[in-house]
Protein backbone atom coordinates (compact mmCIF):
# COMPACT_ATOMS: atom_id res chain seq x y z
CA UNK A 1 -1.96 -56.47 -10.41
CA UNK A 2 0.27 -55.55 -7.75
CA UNK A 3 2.25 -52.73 -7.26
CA UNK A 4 5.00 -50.83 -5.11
CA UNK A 5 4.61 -47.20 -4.29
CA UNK A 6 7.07 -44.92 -1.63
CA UNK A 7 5.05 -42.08 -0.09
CA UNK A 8 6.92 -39.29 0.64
CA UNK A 9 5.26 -39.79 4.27
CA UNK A 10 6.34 -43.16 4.75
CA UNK A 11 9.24 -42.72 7.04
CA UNK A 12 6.68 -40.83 9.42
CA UNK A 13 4.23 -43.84 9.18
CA UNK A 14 6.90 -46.24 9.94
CA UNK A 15 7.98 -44.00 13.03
CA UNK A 16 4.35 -43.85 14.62
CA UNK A 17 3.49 -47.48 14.22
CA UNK A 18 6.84 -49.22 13.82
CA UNK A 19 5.52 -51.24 10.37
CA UNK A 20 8.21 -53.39 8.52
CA UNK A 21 9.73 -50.73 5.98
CA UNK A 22 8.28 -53.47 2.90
CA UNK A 23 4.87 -53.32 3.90
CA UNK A 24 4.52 -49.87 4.80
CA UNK A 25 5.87 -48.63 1.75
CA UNK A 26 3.47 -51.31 -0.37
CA UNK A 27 0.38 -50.43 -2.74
CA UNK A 28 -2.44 -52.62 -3.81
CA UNK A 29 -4.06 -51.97 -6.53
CA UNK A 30 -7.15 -54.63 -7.92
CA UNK A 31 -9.45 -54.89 -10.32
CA UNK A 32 -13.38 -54.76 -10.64
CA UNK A 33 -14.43 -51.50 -11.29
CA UNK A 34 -17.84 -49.73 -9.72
CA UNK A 35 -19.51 -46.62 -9.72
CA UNK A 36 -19.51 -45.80 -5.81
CA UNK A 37 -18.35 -47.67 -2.66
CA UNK A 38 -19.45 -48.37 0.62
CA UNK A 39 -17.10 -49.79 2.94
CA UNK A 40 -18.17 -52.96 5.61
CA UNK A 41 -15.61 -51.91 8.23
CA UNK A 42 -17.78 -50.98 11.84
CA UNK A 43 -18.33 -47.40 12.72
CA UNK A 44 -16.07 -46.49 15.53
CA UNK A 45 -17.07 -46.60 19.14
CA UNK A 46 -18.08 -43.41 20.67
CA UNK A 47 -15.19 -43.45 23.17
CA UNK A 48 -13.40 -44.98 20.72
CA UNK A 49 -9.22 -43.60 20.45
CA UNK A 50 -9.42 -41.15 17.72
CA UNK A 51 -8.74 -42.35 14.13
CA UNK A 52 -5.67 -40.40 12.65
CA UNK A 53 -4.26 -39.98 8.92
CA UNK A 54 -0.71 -39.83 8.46
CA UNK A 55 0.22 -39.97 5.18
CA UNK A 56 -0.95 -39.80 1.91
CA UNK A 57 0.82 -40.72 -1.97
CA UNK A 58 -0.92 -40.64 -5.24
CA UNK A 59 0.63 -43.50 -7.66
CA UNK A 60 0.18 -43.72 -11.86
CA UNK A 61 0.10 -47.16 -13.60
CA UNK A 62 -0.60 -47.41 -17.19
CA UNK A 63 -4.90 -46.12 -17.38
CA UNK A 64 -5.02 -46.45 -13.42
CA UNK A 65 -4.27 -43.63 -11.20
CA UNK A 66 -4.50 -44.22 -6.86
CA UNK A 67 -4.55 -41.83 -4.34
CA UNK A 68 -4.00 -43.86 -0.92
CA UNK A 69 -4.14 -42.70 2.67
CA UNK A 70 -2.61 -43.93 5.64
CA UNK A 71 -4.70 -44.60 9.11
CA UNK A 72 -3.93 -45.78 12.30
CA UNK A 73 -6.81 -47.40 12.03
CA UNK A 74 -10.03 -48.18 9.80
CA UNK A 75 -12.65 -46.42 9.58
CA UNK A 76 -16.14 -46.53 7.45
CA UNK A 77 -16.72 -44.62 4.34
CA UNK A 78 -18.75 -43.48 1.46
CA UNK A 79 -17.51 -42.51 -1.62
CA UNK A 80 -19.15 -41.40 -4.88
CA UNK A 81 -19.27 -38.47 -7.62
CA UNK A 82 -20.61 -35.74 -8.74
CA UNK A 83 -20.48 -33.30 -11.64
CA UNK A 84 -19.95 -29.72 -12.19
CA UNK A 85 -17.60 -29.41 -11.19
CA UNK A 86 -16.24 -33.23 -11.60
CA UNK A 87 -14.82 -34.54 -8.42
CA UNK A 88 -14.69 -37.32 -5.98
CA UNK A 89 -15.93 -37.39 -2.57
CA UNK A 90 -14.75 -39.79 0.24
CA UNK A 91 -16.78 -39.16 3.56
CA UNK A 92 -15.57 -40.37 6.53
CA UNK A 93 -16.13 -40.03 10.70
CA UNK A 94 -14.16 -37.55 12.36
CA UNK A 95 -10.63 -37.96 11.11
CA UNK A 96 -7.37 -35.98 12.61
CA UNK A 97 -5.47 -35.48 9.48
CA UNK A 98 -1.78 -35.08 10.02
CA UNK A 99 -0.60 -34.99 6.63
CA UNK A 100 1.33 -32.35 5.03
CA UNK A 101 -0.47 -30.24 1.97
CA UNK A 102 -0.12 -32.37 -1.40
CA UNK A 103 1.34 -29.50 -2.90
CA UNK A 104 4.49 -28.40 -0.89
CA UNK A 105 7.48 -29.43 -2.72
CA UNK A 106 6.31 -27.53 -5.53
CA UNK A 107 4.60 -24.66 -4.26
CA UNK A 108 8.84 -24.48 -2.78
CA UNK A 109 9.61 -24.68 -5.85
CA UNK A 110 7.27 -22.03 -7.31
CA UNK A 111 8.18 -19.10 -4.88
CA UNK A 112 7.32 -15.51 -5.45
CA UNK A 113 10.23 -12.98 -5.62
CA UNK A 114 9.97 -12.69 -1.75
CA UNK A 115 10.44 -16.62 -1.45
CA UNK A 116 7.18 -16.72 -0.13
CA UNK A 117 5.12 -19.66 -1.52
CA UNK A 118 1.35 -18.64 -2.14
CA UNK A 119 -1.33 -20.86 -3.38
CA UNK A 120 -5.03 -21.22 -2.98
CA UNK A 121 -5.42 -25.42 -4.03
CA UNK A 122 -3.18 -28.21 -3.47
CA UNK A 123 -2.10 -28.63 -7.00
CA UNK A 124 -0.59 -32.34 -7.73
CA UNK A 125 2.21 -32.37 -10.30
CA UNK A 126 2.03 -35.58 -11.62
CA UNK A 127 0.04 -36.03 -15.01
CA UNK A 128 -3.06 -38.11 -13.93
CA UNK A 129 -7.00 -38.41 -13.67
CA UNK A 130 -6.59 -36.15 -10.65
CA UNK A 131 -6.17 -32.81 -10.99
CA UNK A 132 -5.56 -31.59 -6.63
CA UNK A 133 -7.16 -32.89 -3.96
CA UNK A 134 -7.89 -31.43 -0.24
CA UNK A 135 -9.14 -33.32 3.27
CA UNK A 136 -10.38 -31.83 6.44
CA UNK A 137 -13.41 -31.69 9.57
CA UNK A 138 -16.65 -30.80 7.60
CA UNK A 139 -18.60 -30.77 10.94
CA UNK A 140 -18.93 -32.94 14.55
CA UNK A 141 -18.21 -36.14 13.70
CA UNK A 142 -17.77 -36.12 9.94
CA UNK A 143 -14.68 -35.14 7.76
CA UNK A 144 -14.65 -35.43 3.83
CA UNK A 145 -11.94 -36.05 0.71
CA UNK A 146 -12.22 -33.96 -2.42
CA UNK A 147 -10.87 -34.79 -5.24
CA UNK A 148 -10.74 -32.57 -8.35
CA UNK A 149 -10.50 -34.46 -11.63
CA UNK A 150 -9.28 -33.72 -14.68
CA UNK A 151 -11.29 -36.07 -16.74
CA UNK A 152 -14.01 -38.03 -16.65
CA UNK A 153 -13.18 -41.31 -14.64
CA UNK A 154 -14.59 -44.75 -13.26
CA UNK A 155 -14.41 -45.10 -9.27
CA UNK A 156 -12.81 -48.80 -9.43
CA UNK A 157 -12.70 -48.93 -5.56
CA UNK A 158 -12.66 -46.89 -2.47
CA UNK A 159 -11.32 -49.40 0.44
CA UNK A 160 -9.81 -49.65 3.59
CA UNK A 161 -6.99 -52.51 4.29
CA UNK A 162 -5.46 -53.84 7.00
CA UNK A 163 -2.02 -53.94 6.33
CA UNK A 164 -0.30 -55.41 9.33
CA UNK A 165 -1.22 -57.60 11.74
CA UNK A 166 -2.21 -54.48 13.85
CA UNK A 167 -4.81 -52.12 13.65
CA UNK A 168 -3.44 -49.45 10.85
CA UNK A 169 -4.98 -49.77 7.73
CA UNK A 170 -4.75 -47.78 4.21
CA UNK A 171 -7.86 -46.10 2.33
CA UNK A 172 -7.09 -46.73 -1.49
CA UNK A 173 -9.06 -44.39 -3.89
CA UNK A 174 -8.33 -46.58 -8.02
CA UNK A 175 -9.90 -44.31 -10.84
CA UNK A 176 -10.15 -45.28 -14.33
CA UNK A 177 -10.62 -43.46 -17.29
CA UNK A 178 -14.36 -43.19 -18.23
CA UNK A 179 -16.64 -42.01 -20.54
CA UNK A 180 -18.46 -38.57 -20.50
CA UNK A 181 -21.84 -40.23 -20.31
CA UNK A 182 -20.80 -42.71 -17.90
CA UNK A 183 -19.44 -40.79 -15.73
CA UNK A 184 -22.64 -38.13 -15.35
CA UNK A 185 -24.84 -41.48 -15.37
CA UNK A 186 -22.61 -41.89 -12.14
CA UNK A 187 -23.21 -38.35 -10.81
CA UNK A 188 -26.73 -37.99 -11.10
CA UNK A 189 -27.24 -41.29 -9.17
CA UNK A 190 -25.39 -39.98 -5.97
CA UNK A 191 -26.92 -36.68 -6.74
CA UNK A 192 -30.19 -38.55 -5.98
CA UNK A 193 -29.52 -39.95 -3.07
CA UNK A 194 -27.52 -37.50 -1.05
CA UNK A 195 -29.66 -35.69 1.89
CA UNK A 196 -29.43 -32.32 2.82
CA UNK A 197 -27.90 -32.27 5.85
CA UNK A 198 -27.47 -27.68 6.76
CA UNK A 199 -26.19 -28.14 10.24
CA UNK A 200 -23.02 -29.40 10.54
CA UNK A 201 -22.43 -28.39 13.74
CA UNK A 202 -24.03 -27.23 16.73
CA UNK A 203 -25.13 -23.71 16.28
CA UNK A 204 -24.24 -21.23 19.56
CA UNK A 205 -26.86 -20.41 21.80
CA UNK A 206 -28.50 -16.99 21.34
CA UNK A 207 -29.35 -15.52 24.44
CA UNK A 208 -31.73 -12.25 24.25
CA UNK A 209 -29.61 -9.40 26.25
CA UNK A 210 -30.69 -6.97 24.71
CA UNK A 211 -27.31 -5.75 23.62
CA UNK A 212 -26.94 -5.37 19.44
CA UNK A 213 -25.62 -9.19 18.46
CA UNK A 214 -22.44 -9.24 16.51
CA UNK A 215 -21.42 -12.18 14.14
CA UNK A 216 -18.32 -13.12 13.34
CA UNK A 217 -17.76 -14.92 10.55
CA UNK A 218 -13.86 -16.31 10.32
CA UNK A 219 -13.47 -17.93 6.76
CA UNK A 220 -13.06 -21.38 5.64
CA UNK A 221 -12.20 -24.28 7.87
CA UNK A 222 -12.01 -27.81 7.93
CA UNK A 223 -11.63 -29.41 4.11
CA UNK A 224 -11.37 -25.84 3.47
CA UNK A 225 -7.80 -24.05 4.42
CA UNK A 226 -8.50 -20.82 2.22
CA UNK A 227 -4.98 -19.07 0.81
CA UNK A 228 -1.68 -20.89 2.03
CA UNK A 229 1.63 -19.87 2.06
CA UNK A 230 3.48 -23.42 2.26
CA UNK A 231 6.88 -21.72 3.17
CA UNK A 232 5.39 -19.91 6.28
CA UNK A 233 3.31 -23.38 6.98
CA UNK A 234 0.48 -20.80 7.26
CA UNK A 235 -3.12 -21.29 6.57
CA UNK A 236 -5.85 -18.48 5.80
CA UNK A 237 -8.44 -20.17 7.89
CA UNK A 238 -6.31 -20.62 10.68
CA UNK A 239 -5.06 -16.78 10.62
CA UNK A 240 -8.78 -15.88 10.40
CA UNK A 241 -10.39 -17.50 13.18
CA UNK A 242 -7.27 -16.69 15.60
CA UNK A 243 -7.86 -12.92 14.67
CA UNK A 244 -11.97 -13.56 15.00
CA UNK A 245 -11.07 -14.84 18.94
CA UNK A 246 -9.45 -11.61 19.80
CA UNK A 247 -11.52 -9.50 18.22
CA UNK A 248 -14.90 -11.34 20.31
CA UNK A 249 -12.45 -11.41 23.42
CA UNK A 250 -11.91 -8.09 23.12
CA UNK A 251 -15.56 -6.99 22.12
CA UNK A 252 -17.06 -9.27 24.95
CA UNK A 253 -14.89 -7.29 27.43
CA UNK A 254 -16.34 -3.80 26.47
CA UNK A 255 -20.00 -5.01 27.76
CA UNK A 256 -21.82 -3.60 24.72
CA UNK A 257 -22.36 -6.36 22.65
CA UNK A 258 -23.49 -10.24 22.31
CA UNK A 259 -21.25 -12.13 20.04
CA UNK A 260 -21.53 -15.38 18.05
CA UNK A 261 -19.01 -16.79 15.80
CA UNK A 262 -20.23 -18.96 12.62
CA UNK A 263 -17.25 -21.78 13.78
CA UNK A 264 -15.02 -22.04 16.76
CA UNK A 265 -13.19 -24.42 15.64
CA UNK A 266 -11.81 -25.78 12.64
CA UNK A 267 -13.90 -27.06 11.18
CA UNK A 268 -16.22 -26.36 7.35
CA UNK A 269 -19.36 -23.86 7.70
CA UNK A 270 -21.24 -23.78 4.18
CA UNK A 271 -21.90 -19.99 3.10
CA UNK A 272 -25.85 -20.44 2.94
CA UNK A 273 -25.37 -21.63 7.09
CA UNK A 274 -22.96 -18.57 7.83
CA UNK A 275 -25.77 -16.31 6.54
CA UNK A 276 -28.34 -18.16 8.26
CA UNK A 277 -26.49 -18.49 11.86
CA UNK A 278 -26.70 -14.25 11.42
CA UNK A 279 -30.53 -13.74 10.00
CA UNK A 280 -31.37 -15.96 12.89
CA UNK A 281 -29.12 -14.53 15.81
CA UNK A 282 -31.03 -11.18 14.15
CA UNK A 283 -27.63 -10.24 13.98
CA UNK A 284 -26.95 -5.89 13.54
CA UNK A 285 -23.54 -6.69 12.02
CA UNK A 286 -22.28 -9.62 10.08
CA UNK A 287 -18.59 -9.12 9.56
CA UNK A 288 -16.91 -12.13 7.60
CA UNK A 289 -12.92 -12.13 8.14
CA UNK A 290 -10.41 -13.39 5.41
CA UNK A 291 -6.60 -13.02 4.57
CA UNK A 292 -5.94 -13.03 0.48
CA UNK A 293 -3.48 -14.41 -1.53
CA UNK A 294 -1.89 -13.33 -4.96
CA UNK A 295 0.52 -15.68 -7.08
CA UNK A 296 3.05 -13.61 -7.09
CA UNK A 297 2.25 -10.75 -5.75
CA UNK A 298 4.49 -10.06 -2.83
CA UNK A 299 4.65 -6.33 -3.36
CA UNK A 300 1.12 -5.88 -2.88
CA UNK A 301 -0.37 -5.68 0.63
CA UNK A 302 -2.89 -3.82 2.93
CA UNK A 303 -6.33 -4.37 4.05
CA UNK A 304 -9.45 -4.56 1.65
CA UNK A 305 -13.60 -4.19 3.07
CA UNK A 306 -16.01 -5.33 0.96
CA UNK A 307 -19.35 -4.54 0.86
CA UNK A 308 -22.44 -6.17 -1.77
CA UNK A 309 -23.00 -5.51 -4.77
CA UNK A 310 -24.60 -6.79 -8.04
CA UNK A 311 -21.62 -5.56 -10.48
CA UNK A 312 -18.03 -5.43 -9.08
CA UNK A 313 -15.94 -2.54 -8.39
CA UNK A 314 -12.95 -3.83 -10.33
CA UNK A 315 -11.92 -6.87 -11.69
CA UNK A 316 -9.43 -7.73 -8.76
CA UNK A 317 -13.23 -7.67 -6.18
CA UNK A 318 -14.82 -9.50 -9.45
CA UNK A 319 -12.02 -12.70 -9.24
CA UNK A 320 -12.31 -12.46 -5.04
CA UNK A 321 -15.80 -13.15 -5.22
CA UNK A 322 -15.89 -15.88 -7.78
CA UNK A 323 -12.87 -17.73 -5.24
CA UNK A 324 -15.34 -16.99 -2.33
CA UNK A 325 -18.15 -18.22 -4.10
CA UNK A 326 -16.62 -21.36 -4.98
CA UNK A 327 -15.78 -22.56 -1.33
CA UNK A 328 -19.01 -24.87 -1.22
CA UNK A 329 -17.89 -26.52 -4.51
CA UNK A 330 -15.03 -26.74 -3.47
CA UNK A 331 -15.98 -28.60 0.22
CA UNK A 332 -17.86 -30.76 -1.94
CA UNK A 333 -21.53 -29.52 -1.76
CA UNK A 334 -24.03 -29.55 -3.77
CA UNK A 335 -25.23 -25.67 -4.21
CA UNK A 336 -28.71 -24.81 -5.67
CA UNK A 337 -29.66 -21.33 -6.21
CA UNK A 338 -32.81 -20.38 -3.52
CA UNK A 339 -34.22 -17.11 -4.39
CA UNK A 340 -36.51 -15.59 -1.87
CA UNK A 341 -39.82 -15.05 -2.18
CA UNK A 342 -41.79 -11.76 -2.88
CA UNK A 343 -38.34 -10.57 -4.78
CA UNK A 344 -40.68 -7.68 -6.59
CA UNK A 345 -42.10 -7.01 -2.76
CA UNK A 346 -41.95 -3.32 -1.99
CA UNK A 347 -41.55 -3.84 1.72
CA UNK A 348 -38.28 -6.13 0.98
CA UNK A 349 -36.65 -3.71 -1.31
CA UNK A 350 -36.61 -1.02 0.94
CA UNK A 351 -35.55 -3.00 3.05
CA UNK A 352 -32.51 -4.49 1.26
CA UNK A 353 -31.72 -0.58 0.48
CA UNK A 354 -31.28 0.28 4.16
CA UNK A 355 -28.83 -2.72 4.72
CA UNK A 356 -26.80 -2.27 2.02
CA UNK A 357 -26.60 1.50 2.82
CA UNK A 358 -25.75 0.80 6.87
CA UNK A 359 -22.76 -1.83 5.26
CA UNK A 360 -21.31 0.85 3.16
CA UNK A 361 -21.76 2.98 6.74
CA UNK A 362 -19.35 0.36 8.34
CA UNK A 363 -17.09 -0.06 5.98
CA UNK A 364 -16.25 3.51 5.88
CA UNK A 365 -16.08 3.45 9.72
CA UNK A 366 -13.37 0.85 8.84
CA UNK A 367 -11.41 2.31 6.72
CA UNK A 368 -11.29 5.88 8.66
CA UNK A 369 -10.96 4.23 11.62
CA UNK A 370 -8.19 1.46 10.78
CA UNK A 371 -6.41 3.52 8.01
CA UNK A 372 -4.51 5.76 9.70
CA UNK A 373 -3.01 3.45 12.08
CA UNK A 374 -2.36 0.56 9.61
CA UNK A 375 -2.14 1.09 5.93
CA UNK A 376 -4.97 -0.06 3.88
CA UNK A 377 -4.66 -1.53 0.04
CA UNK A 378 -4.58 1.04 -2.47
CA UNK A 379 -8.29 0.78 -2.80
CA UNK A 380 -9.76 -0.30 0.67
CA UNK A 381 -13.10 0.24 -0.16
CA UNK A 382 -14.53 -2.41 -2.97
CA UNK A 383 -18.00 -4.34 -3.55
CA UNK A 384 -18.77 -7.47 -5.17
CA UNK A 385 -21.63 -10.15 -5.21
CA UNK A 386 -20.51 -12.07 -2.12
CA UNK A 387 -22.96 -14.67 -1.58
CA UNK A 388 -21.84 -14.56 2.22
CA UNK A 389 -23.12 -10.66 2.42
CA UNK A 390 -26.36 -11.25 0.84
CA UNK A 391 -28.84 -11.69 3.66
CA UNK A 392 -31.26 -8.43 2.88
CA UNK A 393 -31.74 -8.05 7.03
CA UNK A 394 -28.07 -7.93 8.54
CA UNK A 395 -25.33 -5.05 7.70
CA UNK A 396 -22.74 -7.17 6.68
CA UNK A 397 -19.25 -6.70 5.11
CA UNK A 398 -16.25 -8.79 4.30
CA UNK A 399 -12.83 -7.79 5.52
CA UNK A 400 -9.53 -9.08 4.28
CA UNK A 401 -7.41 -8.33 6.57
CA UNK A 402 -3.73 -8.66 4.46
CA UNK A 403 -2.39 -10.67 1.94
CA UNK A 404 -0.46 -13.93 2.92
CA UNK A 405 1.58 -13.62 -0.02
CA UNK A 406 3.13 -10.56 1.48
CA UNK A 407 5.85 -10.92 3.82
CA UNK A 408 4.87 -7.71 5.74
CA UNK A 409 1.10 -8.74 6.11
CA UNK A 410 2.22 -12.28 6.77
CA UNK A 411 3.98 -11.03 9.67
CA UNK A 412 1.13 -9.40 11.18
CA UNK A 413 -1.60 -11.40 10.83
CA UNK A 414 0.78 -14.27 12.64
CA UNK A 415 1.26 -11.70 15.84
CA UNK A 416 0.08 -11.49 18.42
CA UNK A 417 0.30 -8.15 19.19
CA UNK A 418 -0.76 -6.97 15.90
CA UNK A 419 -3.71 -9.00 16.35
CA UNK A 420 -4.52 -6.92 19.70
CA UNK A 421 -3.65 -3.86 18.24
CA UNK A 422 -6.08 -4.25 15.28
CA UNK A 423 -9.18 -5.76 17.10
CA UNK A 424 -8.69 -2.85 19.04
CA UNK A 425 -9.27 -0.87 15.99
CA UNK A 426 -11.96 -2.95 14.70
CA UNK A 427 -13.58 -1.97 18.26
CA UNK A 428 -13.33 1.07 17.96
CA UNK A 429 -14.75 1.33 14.27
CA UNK A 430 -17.78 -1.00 15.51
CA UNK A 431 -18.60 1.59 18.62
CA UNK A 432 -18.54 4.24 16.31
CA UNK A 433 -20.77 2.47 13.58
CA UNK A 434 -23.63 1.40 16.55
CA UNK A 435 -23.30 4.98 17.96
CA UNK A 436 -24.02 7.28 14.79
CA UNK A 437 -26.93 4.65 13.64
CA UNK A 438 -29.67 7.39 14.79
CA UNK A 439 -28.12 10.23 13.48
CA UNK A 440 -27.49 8.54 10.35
CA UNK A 441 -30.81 8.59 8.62
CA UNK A 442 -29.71 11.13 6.28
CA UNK A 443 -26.64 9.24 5.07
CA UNK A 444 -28.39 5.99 5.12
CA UNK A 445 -31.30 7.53 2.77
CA UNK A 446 -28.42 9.46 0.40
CA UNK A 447 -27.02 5.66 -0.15
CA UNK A 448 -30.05 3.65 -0.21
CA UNK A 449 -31.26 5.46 -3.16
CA UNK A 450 -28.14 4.57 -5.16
CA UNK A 451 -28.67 0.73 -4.50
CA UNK A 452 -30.33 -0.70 -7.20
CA UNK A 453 -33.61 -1.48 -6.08
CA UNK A 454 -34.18 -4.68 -8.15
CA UNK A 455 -30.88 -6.40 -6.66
CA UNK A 456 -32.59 -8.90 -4.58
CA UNK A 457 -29.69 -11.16 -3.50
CA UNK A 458 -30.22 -15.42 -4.04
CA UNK A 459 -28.67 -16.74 -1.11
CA UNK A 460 -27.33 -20.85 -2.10
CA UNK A 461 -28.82 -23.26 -0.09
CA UNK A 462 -26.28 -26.51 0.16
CA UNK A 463 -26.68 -30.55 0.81
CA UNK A 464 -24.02 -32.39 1.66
């Protein structure tokens, strides 16, 4: 069957590659339904020109719902599914996706009372099989599509097609309807077959200077944008990583310390390789850096550090750490819980106890530190079972620095001089933190023995 879609992107397609308005503007949709899809188009040269999206429309005909993409080229591609939660995943070489978020014309429309639009998905509107969907770098050379269902469907096709003469080409995703059973009969197939693949990217060299490493940990990335605010075109994990670079420009400068960042870029970090790049850089603080987001919430703003634990502080740390926890999900990833061994070990309990208790040291640096010269959340001090804190070796806490749905924190975590200003701060906090460590025994002791000793953390191990 054939037939005609508009994006709301067309007019930008038609601008970059100067297609006839009729074929631009022009779905295909076939028959001949299968369970996954490989496509036969080449892998691109390595010096190759660099394969760009630049627009995207989802279209609804009778049973059959299509989410298309527009590239300036083809590209190869996998696609399958997988279950719990129920989504489709497109993988694809490096792709430069310059396509607005699926969700901004009614995240506009869904403003706070500030007129500041806050979401944490790309919700679709439209009553289909698809429920949002979100697209970004998972690592060098690879970039993924997730998309969230909201039933069980049938992958009919996942294709690229020329449509010019030219090189551009459009990636068609057709879902059906489908069974329960046929649809996890699909899932545990490419559940079988997909190869755990940690490293997405290079890690940073660790060089031995004998100077106490740091790692920074900026959150999200890639598929992954965190909290938006669609009105401010602002993105958490953008906001996060350009604080992160100031702070390690700024900590770099003082001399003291080696730094490492868990991404430099853009691009998606799994949680189980963020706690890994730190146990193995033998890292002496872990700080993870985030900027939350509540629906609605516009009055409420101020900083928030987080520290582990196995029972939340309040529900408001309870629902941050189940959206934190659900990052690898969401990218995708298949997550399987990977206890460590000797949990009942006395050596590693004591152990875990001193961590925990030199985090709870650091956060309260923090918060005396950074309180007085920025105000803090109500309650700036919470815990919760972050699965990003739970290496039992490295101190590590998890800062949100301000809430994008506020228009005052907004404002801040976009300057730049607010940025200096606070990593100047954060320095200050971290000096203090490394130089009471060996008077600190006391305190460290006094909070250790209020950890619970059996709280052995599982970090998740991920495939891809």
């Amino acid at each position: 069957m054939f037939m005609a879609k508009i994006s709301s992107s067309s007019s930008r397609f038609l601008r970059v590659f100067g297609i006839p308005f009729g074929i631009a503007a022009l779905t295909l949709v076939t028959a001949g339904p299968t369970l996954a899809a490989n496509t036969g188009a080449e892998a691109p040269a390595q010096n190759a020109p660099a394969i760009v999206a630049v627009s995207d429309s989802i279209s609804i005909h009778k049973d059959e719902t299509v989410l298309s993409f527009e590239f300036n080229r083809a590209a190869p591609l996998n696609a399958y599914v997988l279950a719990n939660p129920d989504r489709v995943i497109i993988d694809l070489p490096e792709i430069n996706f310059q396509v607005a978020p699926p969700d901004l014309a009614q995240a506009h429309r869904n403003h706070d009372s500030n007129g500041l639009a806050s979401v944490s998905k790309k919700q679709l509107t439209a009553p289909s099989l698809v429920r949002n969907f979100r697209f970004g770098l998972m690592g060098q050379g690879k970039s993924r599509i997730v998309i969230d269902l909201a039933a069980p469907v049938r992958l009919v096709h996942a294709e690229m097609k020329k449509i010019s003469h030219g090189d551009p080409a459009r990636l068609e995703i057709a879902l059906q309807p489908a069974s329960r059973a046929e649809f996890m009969k699909a899932a545990a197939l490419a559940s079988s077959k997909i190869v755990p693949d940690e490293a997405t990217q290079p890690a940073q060299a660790v060089v031995d200077s004998g100077k106490p490493v740091i790692v920074l940990d900026p959150g999200h990335g890639g598929i992954d944008s965190g909290a938006i605010n669609t009105k401010a075109n602002s993105e958490e994990k953008n906001l996060t990583l350009a604080f992160a670079n100031r702070l390690r420009q700024q900590l770099e400068a003082s001399g003291q310390y080696s730094v490492i960042m868990t991404r430099d870029s853009d691009h998606y970090v799994s949680l189980s390789e963020r706690v890994k790049i730190g146990r193995e850089a033998h890292a002496k603080l872990f700080i993870s850096l985030h900027a939350d987001s509540l629906a609605g919430g516009g009055g409420v703003h101020g900083a928030t550090v987080y520290t582990l634990s196995n029972k939340a502080s309040d529900i408001a740390a309870e629902r941050m750490a189940a959206e934190e926890n659900s990052v690898d999900s969401d990218a995708g990833l298949v997550t399987q819980n990977a206890e460590p061994k000797d949990v009942n070990d006395i050596l590693n309990e004591l152990m875990l106890r001193e961590t925990r208790a030199y985090s709870h040291l650091f956060a309260e640096s923090v918060a005396k530190t950074w309180g007085p010269a920025e105000q803090m959340s109500k309650r700036p001090l919470r815990s919760a079972s972050f699965v990003v804190l739970k290496d039992p070796e490295v101190p590590s806490v998890l800062i949100e620095l301000g809430y994008i749905s506020s228009r005052r924190d907004l404002a801040n975590l976009t300057s730049d001089t607010w940025r200096e200003k606070t990593a100047r701060t954060f320095v200050t906090a971290i000096n203090a933190f490394f130089a009471t460590q060996i008077g600190a025994v006391g305190s460290v002791q006094k909070i250790a023995n209020s950890v619970d000793p059996t709280s052995v953390p599982a970090v998740t191990k991920t495939t891809h």
